[in-house]
N, C-alpha and C. Protein backbone atom coordinates (compact mmCIF):
# COMPACT_ATOMS: atom_id res chain seq x y z
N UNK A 1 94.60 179.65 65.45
CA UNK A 1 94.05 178.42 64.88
C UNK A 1 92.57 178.62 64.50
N UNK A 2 92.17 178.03 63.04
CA UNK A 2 90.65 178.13 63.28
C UNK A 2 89.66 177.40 63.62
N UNK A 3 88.67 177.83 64.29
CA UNK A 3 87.98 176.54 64.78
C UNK A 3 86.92 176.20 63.54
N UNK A 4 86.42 175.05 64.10
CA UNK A 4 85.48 174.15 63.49
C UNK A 4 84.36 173.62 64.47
N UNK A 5 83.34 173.65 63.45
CA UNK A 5 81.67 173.89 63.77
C UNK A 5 81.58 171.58 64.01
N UNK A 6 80.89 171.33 64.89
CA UNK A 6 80.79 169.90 64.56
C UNK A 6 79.99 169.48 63.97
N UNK A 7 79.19 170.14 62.67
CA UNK A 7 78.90 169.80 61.85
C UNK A 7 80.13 169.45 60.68
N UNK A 8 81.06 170.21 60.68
CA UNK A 8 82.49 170.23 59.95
C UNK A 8 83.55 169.59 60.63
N UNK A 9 83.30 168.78 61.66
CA UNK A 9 83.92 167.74 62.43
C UNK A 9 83.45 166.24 61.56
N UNK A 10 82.36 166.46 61.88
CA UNK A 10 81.54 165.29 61.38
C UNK A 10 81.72 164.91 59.70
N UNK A 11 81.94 165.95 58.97
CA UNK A 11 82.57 165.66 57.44
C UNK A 11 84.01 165.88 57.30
N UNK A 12 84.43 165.73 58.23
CA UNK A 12 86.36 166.01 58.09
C UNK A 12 86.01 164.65 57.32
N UNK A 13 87.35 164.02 56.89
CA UNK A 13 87.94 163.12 55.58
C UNK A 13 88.57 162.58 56.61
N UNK A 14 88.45 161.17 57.03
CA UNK A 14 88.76 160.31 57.79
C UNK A 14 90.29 159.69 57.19
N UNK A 15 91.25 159.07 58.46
CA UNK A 15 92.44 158.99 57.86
C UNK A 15 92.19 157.13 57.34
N UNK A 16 92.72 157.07 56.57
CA UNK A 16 93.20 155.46 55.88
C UNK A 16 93.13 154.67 56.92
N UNK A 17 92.56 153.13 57.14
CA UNK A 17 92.45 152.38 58.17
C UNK A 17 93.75 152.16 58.74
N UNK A 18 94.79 152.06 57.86
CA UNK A 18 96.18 151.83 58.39
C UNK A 18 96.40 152.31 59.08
N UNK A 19 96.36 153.82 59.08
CA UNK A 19 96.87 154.77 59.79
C UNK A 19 96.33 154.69 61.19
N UNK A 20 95.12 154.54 61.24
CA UNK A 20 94.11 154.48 62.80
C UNK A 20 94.43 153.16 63.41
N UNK A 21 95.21 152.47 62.59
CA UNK A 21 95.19 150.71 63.29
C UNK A 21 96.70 151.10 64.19
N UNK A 22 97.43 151.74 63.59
CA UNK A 22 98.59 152.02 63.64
C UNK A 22 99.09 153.17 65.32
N UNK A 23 97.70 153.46 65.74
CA UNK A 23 97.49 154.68 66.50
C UNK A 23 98.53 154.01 67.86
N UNK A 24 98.76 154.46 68.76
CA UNK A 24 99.60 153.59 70.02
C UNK A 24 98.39 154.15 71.02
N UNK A 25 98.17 153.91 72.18
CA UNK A 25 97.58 153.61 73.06
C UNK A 25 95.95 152.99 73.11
N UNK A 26 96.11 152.77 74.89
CA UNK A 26 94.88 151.93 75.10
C UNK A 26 93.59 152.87 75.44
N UNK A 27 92.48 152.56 75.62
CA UNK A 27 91.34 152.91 76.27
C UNK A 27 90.80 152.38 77.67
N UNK A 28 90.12 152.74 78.20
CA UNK A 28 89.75 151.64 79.30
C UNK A 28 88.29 151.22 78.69
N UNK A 29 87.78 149.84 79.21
CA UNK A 29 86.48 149.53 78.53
C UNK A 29 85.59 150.72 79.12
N UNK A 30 85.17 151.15 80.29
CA UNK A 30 84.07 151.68 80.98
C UNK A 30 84.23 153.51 79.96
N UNK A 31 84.93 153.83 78.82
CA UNK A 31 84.76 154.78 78.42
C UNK A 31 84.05 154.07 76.85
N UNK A 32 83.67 152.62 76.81
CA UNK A 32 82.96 152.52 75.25
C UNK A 32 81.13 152.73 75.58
N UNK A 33 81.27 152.73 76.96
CA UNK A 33 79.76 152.70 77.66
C UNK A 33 78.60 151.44 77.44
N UNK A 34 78.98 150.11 77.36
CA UNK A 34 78.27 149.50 77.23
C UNK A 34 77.92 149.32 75.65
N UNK A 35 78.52 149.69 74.74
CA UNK A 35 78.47 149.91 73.48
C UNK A 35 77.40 148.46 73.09
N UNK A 36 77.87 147.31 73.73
CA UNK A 36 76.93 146.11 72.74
C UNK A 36 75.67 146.01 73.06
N UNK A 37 75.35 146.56 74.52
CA UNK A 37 73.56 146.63 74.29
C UNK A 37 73.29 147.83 73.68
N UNK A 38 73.59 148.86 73.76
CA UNK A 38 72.86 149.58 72.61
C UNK A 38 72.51 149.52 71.57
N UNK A 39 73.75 148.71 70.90
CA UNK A 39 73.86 148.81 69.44
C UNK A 39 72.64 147.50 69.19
N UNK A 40 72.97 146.81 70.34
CA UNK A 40 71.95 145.26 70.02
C UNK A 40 70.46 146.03 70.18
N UNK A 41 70.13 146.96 71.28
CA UNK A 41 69.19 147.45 71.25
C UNK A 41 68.65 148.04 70.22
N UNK A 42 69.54 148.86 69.04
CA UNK A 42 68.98 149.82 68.19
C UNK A 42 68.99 149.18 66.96
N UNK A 43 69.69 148.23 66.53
CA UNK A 43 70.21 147.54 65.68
C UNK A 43 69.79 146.37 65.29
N UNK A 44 69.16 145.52 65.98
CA UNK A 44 69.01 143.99 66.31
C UNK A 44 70.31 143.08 66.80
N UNK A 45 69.71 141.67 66.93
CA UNK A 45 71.09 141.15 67.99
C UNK A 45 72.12 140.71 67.02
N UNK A 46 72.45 140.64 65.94
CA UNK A 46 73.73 140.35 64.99
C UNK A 46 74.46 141.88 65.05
N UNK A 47 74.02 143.20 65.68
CA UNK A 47 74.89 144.14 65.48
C UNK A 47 76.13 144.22 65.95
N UNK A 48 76.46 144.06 67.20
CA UNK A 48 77.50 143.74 67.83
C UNK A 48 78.52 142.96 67.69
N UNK A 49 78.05 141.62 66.77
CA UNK A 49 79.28 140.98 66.47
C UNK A 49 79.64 141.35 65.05
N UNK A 50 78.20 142.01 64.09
CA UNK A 50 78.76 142.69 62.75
C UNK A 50 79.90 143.88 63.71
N UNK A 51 79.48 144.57 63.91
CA UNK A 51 80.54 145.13 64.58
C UNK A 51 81.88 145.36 65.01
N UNK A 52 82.06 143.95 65.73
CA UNK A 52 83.49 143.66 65.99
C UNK A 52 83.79 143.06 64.56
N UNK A 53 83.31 142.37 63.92
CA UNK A 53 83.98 141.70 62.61
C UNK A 53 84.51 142.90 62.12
N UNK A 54 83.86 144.04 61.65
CA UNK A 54 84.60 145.11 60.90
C UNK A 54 85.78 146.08 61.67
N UNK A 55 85.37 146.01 63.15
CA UNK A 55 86.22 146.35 63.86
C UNK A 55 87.70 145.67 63.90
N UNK A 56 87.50 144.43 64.07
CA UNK A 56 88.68 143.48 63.77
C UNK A 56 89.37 142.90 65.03
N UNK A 57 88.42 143.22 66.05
CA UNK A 57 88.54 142.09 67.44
C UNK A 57 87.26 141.35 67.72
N UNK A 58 87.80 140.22 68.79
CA UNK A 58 86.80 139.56 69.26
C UNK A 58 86.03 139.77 70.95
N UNK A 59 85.32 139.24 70.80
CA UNK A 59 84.78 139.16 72.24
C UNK A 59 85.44 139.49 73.65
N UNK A 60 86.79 138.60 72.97
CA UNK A 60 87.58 138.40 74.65
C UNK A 60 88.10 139.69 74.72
N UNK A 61 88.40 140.54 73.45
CA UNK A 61 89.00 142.12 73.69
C UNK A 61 87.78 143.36 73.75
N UNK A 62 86.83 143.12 73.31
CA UNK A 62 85.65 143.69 73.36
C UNK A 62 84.20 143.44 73.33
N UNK A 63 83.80 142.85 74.67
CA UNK A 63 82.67 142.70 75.05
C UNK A 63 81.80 143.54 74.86
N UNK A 64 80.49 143.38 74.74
CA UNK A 64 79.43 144.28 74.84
C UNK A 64 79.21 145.04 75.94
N UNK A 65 79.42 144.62 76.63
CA UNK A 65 79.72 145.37 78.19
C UNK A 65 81.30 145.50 78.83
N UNK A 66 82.38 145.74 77.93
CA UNK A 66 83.12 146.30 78.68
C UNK A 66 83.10 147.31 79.83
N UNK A 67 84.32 146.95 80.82
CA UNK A 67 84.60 146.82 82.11
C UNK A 67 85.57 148.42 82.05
N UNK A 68 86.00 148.66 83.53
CA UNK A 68 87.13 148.93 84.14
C UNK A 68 88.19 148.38 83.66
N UNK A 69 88.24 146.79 84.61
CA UNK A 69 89.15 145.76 84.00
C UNK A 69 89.44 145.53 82.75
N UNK A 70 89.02 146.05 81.62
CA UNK A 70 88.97 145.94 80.23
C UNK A 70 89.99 147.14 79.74
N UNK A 71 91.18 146.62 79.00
CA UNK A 71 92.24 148.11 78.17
C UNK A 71 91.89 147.27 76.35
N UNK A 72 91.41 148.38 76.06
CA UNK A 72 91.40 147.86 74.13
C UNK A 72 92.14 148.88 73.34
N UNK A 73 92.88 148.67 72.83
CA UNK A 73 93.42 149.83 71.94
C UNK A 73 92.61 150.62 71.60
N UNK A 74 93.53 152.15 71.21
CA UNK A 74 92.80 153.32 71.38
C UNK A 74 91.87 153.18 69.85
N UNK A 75 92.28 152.36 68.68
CA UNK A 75 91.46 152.87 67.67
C UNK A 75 90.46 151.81 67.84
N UNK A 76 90.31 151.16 68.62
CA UNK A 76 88.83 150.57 68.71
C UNK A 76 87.75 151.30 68.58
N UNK A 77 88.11 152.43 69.11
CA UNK A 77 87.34 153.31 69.94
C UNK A 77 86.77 154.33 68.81
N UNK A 78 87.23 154.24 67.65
CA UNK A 78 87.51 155.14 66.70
C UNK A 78 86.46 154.24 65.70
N UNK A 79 88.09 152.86 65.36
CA UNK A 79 86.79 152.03 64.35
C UNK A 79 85.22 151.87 64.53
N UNK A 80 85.20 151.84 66.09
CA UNK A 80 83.51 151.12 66.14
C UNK A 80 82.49 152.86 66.04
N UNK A 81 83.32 153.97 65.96
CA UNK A 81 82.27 155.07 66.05
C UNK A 81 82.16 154.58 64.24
N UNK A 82 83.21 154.60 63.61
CA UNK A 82 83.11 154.32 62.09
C UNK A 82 82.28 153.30 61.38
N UNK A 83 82.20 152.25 62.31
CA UNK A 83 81.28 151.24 61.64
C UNK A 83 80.18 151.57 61.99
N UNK A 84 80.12 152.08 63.04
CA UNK A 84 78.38 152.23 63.45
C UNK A 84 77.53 152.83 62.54
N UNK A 85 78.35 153.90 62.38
CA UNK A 85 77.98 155.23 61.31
C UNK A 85 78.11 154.75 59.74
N UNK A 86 78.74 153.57 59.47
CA UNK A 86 78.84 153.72 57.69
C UNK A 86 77.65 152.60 57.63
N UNK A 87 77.64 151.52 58.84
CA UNK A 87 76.53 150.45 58.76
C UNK A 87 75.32 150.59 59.03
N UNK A 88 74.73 151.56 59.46
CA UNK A 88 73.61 151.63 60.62
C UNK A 88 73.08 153.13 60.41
N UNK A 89 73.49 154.09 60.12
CA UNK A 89 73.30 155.36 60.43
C UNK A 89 73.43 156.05 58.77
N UNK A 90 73.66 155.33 57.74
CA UNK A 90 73.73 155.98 56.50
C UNK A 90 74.97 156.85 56.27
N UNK A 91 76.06 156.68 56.70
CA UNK A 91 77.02 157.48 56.57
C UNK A 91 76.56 159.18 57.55
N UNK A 92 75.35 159.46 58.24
CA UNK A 92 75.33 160.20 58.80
C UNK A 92 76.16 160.25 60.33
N UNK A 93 77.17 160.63 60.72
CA UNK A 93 77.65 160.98 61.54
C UNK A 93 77.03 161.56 63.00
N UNK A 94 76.24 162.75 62.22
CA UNK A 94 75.74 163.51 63.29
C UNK A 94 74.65 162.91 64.06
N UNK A 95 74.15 161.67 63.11
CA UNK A 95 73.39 160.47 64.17
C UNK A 95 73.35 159.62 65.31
N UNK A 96 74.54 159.54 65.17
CA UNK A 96 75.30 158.98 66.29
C UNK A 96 75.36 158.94 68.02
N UNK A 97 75.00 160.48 68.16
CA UNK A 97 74.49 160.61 69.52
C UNK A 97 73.28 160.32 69.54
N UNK A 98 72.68 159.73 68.93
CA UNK A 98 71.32 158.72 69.31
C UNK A 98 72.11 157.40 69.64
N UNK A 99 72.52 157.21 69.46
CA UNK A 99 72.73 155.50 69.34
C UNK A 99 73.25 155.07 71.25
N UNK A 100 73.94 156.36 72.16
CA UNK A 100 73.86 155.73 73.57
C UNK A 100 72.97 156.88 73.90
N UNK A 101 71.74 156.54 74.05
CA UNK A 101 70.75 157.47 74.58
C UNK A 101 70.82 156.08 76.66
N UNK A 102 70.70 157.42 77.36
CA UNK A 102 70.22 156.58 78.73
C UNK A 102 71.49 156.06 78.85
N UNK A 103 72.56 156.00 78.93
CA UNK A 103 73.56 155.57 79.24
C UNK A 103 74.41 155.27 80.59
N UNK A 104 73.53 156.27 81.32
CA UNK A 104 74.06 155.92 83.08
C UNK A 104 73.88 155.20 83.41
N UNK A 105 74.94 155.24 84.23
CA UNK A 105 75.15 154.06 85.46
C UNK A 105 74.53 154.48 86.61
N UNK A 106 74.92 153.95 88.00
CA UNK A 106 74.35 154.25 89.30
C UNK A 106 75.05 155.45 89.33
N UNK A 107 76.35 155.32 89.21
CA UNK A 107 77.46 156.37 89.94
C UNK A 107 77.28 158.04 88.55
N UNK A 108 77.07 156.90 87.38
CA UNK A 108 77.23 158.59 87.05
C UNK A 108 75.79 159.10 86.83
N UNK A 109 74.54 158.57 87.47
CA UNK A 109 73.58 159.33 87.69
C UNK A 109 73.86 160.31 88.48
N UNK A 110 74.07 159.62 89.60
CA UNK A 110 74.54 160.56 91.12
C UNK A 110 75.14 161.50 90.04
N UNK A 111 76.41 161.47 89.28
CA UNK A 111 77.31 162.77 89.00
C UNK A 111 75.71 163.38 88.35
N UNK A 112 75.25 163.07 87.17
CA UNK A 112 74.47 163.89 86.20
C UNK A 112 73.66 164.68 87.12
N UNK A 113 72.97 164.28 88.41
CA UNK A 113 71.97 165.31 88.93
C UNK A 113 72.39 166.13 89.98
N UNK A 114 74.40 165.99 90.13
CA UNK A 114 75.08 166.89 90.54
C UNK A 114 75.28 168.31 89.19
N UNK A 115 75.64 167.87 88.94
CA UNK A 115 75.85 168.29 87.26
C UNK A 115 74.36 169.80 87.54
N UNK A 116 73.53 169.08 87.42
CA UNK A 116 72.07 169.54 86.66
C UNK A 116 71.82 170.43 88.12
N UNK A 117 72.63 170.84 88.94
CA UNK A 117 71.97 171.28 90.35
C UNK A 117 73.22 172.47 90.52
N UNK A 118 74.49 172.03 90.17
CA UNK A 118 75.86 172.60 90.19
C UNK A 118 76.29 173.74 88.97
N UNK A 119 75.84 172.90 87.54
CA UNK A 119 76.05 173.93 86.20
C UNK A 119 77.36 172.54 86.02
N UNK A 120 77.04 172.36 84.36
CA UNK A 120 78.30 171.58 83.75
C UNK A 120 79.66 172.32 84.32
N UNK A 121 79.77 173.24 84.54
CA UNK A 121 81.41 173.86 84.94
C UNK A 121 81.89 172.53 85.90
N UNK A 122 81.35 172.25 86.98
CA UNK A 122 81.44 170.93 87.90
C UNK A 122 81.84 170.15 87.04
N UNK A 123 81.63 169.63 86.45
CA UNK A 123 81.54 168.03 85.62
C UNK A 123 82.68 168.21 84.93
N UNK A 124 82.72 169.59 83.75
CA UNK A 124 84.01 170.04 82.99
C UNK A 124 85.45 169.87 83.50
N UNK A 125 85.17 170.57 84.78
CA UNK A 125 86.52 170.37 85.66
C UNK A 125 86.85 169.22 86.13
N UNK A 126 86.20 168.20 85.92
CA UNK A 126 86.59 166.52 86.03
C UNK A 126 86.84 165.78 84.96
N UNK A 127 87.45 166.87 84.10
CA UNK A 127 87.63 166.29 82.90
C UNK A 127 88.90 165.52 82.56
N UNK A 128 89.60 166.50 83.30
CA UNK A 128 91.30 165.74 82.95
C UNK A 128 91.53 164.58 84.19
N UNK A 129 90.96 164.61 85.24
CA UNK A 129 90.88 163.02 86.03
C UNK A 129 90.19 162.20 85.00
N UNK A 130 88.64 162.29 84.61
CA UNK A 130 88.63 161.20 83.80
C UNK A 130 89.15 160.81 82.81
N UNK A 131 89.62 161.91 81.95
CA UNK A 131 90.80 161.36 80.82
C UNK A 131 91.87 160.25 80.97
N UNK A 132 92.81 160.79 82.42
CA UNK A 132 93.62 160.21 82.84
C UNK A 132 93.33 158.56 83.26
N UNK A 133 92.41 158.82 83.58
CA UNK A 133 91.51 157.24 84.22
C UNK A 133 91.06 156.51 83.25
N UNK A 134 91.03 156.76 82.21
CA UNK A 134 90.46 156.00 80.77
C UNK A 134 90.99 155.95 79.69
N UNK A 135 92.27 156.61 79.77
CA UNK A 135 93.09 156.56 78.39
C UNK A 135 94.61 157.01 79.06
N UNK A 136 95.21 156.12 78.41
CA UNK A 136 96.99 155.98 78.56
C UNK A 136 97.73 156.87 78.00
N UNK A 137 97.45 157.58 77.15
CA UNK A 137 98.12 158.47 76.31
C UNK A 137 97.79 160.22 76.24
N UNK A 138 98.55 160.79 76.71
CA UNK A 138 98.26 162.32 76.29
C UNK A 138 97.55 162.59 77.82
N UNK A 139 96.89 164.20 77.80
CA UNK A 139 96.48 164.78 79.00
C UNK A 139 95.78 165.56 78.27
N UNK A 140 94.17 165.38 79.17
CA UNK A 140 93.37 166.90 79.35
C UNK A 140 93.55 167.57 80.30
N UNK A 141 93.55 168.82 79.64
CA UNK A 141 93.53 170.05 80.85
C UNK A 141 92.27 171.12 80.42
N UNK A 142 91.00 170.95 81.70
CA UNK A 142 90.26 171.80 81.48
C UNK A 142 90.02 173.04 81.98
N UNK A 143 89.61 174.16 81.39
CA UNK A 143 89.87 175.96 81.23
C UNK A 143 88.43 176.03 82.11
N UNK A 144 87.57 176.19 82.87
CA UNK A 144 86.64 176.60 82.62
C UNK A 144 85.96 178.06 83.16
N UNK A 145 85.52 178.87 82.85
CA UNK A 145 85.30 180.30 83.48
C UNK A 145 83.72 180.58 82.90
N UNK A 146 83.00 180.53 84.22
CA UNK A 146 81.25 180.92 84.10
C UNK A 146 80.69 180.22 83.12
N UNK A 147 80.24 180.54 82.18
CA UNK A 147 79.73 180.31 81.16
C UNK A 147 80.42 179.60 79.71
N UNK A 148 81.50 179.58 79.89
CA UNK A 148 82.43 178.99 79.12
C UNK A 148 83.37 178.08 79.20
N UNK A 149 83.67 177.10 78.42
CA UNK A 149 85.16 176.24 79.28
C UNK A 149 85.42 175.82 77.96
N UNK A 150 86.95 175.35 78.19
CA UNK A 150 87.90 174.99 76.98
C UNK A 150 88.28 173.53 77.59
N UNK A 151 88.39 173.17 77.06
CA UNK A 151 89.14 171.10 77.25
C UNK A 151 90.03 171.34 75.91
N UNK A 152 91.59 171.12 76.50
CA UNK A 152 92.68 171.15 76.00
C UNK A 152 93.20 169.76 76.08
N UNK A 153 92.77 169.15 74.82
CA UNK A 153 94.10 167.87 75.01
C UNK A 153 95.32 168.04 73.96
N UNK A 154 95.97 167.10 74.90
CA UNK A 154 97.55 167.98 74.49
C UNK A 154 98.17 166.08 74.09
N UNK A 155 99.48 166.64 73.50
CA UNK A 155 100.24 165.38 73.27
C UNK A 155 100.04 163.65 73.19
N UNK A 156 99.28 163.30 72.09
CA UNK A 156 99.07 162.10 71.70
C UNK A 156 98.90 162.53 70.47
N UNK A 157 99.17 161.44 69.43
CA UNK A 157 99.00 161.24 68.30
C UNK A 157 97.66 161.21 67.85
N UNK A 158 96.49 160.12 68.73
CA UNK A 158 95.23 159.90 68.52
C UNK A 158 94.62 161.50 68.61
N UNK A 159 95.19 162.29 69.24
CA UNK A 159 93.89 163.83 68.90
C UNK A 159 94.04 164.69 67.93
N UNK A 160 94.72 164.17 66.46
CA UNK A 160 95.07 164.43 65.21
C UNK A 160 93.91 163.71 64.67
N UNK A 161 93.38 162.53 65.07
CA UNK A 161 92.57 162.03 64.06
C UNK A 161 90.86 162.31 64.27
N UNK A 162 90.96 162.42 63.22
CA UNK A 162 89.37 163.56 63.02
C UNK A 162 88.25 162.45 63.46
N UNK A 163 87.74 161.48 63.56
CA UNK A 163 86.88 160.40 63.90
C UNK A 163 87.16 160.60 65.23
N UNK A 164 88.11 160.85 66.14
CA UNK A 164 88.31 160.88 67.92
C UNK A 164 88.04 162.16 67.70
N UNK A 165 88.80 163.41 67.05
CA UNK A 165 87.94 164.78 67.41
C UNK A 165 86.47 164.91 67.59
N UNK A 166 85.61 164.53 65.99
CA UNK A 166 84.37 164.37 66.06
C UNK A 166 83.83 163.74 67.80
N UNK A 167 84.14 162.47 67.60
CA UNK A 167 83.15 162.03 68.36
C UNK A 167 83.52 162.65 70.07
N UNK A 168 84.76 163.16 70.56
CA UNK A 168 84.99 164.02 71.67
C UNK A 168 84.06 165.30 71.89
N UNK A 169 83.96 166.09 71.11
CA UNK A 169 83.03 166.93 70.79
C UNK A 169 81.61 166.69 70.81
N UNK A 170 81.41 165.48 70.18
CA UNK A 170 79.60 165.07 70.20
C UNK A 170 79.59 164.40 71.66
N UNK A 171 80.46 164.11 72.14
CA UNK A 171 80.09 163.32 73.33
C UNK A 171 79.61 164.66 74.48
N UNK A 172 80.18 165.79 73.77
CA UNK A 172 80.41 166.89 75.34
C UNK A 172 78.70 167.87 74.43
N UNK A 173 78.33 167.13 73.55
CA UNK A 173 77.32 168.11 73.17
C UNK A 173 76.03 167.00 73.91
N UNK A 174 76.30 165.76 73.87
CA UNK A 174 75.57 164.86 74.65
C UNK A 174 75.16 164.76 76.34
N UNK A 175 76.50 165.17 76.69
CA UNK A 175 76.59 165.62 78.75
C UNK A 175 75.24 166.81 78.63
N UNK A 176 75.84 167.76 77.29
CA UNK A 176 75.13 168.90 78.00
C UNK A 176 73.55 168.82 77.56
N UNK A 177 73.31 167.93 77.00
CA UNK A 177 71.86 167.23 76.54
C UNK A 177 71.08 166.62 78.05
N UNK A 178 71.74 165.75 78.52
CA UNK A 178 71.76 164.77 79.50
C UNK A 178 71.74 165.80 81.01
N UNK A 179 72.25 167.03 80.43
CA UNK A 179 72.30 168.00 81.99
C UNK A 179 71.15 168.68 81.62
N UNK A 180 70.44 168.96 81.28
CA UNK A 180 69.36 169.44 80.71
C UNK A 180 69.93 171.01 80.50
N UNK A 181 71.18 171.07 79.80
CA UNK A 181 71.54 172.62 79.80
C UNK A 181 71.82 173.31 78.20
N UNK A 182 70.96 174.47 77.81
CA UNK A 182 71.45 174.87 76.76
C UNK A 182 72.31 175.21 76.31
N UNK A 183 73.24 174.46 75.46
CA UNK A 183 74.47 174.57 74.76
C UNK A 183 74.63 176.03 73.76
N UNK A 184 74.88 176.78 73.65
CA UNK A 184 74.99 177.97 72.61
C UNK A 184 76.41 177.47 71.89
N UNK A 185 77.50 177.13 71.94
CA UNK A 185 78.25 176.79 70.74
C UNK A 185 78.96 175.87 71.34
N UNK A 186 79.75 174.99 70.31
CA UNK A 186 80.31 174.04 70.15
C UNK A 186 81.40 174.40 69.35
N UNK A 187 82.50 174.25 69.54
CA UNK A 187 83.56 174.09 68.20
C UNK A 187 85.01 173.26 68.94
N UNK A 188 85.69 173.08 67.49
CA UNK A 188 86.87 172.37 67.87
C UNK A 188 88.08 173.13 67.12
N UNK A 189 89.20 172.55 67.82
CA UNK A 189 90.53 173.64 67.69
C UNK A 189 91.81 172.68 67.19
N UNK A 190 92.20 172.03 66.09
CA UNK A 190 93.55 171.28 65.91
C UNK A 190 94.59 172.08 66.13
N UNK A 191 95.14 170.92 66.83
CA UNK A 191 96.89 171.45 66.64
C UNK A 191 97.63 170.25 66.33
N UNK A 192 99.01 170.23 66.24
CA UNK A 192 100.06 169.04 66.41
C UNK A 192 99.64 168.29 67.24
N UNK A 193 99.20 166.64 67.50
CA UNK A 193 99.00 166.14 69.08
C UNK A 193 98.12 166.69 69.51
N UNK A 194 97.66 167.49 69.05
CA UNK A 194 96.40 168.50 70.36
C UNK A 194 95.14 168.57 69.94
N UNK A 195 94.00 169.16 70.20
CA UNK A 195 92.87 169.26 70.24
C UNK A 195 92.27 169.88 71.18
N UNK A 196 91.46 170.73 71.17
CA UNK A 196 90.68 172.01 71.98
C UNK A 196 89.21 171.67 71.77
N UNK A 197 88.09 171.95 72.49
CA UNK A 197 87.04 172.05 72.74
C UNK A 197 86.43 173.09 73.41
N UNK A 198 85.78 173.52 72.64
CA UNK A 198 85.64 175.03 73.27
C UNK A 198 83.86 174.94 73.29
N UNK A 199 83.60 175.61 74.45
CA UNK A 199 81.71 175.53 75.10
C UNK A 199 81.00 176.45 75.48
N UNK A 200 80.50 177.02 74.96
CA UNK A 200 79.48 178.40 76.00
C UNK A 200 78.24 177.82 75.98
N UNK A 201 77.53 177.96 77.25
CA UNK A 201 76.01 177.88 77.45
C UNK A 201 75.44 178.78 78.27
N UNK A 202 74.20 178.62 78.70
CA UNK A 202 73.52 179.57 79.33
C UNK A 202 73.07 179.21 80.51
């Protein structure tokens, strides 16, 4: 398979709204990260509900502070990286990991300055529990050896679509921002249902 640079994530050709509305599973809220103060933060305070308008839910399905207790379908998760980016960010993509800068919580501080004391390999290997814990559909399974690790997701429909590849990838170029650790490459791997992430640092 060949991989791809996430700069060439970030200009893949996004699929037809139909198709992403159409996606089957849920998310849990506590994986959108608080999405409505940021955006209110970076944006001003009409961003959040411009937001959901283009998104195409309301409040009661997506709060600004989604929860645990909170399941929203999986292309929420997709649309709102899309609106952020065509409304706010100039169609730049690769902007985007600005937009949840500071994003911890209590609990995943504690993890980050485990992380930053341990080497991301720690954190990597908690990858397929948190998958499992935040999304209904499909399985990660993470590879990781020294200096390198692979995150294999396997079987769902949603890791075909290039807007969830992208932003999976920018999110793991963001941890390793947040761990204070130098990233040396990034790339991504399609398959049927699947998707690979592949990492070396130093």
């Amino acid at each position: 398979m060949t991989r791809t640079s996430l700069e060439q994530l970030a200009k893949a050709p996004r699929w037809p709204n139909e198709q992403t509305l159409a996606l089957g599973g849920q998310v849990r809220g506590n994986a959108l990260r608080n999405w409505g103060v940021h955006v209110r933060r970076r944006f001003g305070a009409s961003a959040p509900d411009r937001v959901r308008e283009l998104v195409g839910l309301g409040t009661d399905v997506m709060p600004d502070e989604p929860t645990k207790k909170h399941w929203l379908p999986i292309h929420a998760q997709i649309r709102m990286v899309q609106v952020i980016v065509d409304e706010y960010l100039d169609g730049d993509a690769m902007r985007f990991d600005n937009v949840f800068e500071d994003t911890t919580g209590g609990a995943e501080k504690v993890l980050v300055m485990a992380g930053r004391m341990a080497g991301p390999g720690m954190v990597l290997r908690m990858a397929g529990n948190y998958h499992q814990s935040v999304c209904d559909v499909g399985k990660c399974t993470p590879i990781v050896n020294g200096g390198s690790a692979t995150l294999d997701f396997q079987g769902a429909a949603v890791f075909n679509n290039p807007t969830w590849r992208f932003a999976q990838a920018l999110a793991m170029k963001a941890m390793f921002a947040t761990l204070k650790k130098p990233l040396d490459a990034i790339e991504g791997e399609g398959g049927q249902d699947a998707f690979k992430i592949h990492m070396r640092w130093r």
